[in-house]
C-alpha atoms as a PDB file:
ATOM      1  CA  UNK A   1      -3.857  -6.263  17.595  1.00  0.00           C
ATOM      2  CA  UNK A   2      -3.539  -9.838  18.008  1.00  0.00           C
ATOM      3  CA  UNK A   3      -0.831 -12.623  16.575  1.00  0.00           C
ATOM      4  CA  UNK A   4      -1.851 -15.910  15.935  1.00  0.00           C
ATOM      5  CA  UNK A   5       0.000 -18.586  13.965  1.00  0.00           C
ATOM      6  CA  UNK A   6       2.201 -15.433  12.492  1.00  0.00           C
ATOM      7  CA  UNK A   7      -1.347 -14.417  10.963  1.00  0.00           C
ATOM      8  CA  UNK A   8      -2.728 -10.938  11.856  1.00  0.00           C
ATOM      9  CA  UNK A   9      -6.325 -11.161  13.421  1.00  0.00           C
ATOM     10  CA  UNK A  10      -7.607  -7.707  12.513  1.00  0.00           C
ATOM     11  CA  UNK A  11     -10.784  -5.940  14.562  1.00  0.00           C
ATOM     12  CA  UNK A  12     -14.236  -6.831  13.554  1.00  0.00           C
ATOM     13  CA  UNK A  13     -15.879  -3.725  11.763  1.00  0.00           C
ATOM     14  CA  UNK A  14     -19.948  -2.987  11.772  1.00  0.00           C
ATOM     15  CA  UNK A  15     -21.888  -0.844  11.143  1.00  0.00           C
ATOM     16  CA  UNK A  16     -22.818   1.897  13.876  1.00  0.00           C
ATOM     17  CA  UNK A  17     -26.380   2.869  14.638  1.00  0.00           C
ATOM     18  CA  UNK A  18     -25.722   5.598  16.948  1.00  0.00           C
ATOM     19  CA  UNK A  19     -29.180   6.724  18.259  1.00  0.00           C
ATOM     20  CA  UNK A  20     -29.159  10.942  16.824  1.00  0.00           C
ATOM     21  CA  UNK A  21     -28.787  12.466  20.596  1.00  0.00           C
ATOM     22  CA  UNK A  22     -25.099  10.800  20.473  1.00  0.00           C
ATOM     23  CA  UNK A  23     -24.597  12.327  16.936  1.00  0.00           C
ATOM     24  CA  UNK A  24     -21.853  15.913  17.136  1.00  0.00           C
ATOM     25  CA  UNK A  25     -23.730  18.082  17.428  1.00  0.00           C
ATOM     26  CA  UNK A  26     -22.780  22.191  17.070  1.00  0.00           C
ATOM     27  CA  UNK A  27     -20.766  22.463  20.738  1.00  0.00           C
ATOM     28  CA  UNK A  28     -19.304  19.216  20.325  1.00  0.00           C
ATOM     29  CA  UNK A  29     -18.282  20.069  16.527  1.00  0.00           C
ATOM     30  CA  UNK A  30     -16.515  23.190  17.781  1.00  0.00           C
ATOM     31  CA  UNK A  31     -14.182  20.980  20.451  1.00  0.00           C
ATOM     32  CA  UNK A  32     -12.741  19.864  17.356  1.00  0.00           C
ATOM     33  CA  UNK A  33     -11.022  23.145  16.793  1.00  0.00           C
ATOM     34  CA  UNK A  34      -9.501  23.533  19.737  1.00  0.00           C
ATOM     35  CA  UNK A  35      -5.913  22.545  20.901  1.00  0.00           C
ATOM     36  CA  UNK A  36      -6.658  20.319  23.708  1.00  0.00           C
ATOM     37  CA  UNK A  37      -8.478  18.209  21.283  1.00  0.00           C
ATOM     38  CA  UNK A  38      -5.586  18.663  18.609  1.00  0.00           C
ATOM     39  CA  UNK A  39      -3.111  17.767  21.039  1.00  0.00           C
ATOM     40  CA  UNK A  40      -5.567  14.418  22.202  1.00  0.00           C
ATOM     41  CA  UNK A  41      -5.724  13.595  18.417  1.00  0.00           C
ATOM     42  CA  UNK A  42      -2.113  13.795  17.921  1.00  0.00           C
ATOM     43  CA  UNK A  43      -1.381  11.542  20.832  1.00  0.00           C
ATOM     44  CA  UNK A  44      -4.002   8.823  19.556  1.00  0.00           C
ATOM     45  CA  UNK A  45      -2.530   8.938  16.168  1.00  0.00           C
ATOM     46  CA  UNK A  46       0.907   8.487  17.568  1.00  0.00           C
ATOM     47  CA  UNK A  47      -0.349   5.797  20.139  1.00  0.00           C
ATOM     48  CA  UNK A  48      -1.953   3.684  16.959  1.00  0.00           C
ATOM     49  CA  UNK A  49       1.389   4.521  14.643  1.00  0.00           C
ATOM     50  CA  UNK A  50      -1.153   5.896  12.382  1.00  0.00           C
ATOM     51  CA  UNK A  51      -2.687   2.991  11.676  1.00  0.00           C
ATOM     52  CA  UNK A  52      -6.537   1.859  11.353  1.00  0.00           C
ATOM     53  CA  UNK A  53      -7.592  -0.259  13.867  1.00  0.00           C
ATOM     54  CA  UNK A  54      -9.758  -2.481  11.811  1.00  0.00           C
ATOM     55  CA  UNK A  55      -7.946  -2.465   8.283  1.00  0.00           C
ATOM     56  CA  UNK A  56      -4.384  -1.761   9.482  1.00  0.00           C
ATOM     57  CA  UNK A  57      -3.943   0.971   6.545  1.00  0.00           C
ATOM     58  CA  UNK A  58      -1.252   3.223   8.139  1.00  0.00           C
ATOM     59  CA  UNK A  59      -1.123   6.470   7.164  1.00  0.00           C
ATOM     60  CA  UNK A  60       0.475   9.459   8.640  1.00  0.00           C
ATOM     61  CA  UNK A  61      -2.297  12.297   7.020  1.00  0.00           C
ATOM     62  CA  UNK A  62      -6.189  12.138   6.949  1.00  0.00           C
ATOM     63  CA  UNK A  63      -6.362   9.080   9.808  1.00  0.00           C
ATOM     64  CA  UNK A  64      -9.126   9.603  12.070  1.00  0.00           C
ATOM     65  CA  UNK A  65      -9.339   9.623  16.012  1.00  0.00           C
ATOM     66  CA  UNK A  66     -12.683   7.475  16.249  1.00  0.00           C
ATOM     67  CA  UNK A  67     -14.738   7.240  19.562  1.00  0.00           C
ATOM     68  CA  UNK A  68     -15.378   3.199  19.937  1.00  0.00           C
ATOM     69  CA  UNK A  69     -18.339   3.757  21.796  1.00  0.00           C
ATOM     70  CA  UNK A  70     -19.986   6.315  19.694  1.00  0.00           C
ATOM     71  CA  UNK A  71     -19.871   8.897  22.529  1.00  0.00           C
ATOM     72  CA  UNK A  72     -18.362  12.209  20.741  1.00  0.00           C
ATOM     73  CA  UNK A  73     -18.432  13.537  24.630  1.00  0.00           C
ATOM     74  CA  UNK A  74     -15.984  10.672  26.414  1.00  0.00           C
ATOM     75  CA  UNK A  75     -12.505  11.430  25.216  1.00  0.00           C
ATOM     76  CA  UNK A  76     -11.281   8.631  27.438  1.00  0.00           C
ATOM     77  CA  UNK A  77      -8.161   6.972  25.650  1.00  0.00           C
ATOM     78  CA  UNK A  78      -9.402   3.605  26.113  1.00  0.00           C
ATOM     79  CA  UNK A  79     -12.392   5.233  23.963  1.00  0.00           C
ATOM     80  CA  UNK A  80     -10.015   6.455  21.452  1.00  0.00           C
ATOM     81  CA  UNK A  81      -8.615   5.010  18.448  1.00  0.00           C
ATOM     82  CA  UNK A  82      -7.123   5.694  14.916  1.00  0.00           C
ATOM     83  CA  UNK A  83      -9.246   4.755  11.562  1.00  0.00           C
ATOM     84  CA  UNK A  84      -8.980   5.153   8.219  1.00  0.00           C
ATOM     85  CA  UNK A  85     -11.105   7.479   6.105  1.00  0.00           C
ATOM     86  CA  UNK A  86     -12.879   4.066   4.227  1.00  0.00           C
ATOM     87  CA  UNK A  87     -13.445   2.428   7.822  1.00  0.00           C
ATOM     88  CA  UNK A  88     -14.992   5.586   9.020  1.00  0.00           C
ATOM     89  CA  UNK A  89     -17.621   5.577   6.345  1.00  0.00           C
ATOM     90  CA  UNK A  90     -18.899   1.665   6.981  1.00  0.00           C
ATOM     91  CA  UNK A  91     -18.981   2.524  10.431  1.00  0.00           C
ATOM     92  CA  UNK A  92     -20.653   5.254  10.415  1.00  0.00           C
ATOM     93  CA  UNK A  93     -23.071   3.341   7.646  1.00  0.00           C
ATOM     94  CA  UNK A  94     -26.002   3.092  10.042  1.00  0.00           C
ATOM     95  CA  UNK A  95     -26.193   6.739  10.984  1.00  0.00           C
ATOM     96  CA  UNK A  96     -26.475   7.982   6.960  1.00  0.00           C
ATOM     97  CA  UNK A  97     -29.566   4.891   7.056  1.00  0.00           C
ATOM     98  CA  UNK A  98     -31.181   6.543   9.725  1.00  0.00           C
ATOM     99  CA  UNK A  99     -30.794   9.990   8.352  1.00  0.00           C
ATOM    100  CA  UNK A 100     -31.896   8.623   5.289  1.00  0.00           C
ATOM    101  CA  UNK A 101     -34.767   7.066   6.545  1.00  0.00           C
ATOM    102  CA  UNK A 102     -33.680   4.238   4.988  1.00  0.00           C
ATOM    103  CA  UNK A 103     -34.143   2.183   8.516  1.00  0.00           C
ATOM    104  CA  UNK A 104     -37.286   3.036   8.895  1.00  0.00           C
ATOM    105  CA  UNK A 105     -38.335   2.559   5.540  1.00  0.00           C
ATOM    106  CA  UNK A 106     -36.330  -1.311   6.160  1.00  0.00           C
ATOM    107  CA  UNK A 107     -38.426  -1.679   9.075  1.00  0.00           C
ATOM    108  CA  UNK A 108     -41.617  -0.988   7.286  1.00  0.00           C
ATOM    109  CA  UNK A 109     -41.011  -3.564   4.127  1.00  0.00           C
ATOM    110  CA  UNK A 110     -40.451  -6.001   7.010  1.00  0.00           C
ATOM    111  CA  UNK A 111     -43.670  -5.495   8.624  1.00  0.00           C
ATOM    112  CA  UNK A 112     -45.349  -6.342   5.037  1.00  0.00           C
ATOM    113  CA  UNK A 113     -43.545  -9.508   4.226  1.00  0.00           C
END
């Protein structure tokens, strides 16, 4: 989080499209259970003041601990960071397209055009 001219310069949120081997998958999911991760979580929230990195909505319940990289494995805590629950969907935008097929289905109407 940046100053600038006493104007708050806020991080630059996309759309992710995560290729599906980088997706949770079952083991992964499970992690999420346990303490260690609790414990991670906790000190990411606290780290961030419970705030969203790219919206700045602070909020001490439903935050989420976010991997930047899309990596649900690297639990680094340069990877780590809190979002909020809105932020989380748009970023996560791209995967629901690809589930949806709606990517592919983009990439075919441009091939006609």
């Amino acid at each position: 989080m940046e100053m600038a001219t006493n104007r708050l310069i806020m991080k630059q949120l996309y759309p992710s499209f995560a290729p599906p081997e980088k997706w949770r998958n079952k083991t992964q999911s499970k992690k999420l259970k346990s303490d260690e991760w609790r414990l991670l979580r906790e000190k990411i929230l606290k780290k961030d003041n419970y705030t969203c990195a790219y919206c700045q909505y602070r909020l001490e319940k439903y935050q989420i601990v976010d991997h930047i990289n899309g990596d649900p494995e690297d639990n680094n805590l340069e990877n780590l960071q809190t979002i909020c629950q809105m932020c989380n969907i748009v970023k996560h935008a791209g995967q629901g397209c690809v589930i949806q097929d709606i990517v592919d289905l983009y990439r075919e109407v441009c091939k006609i055009s």
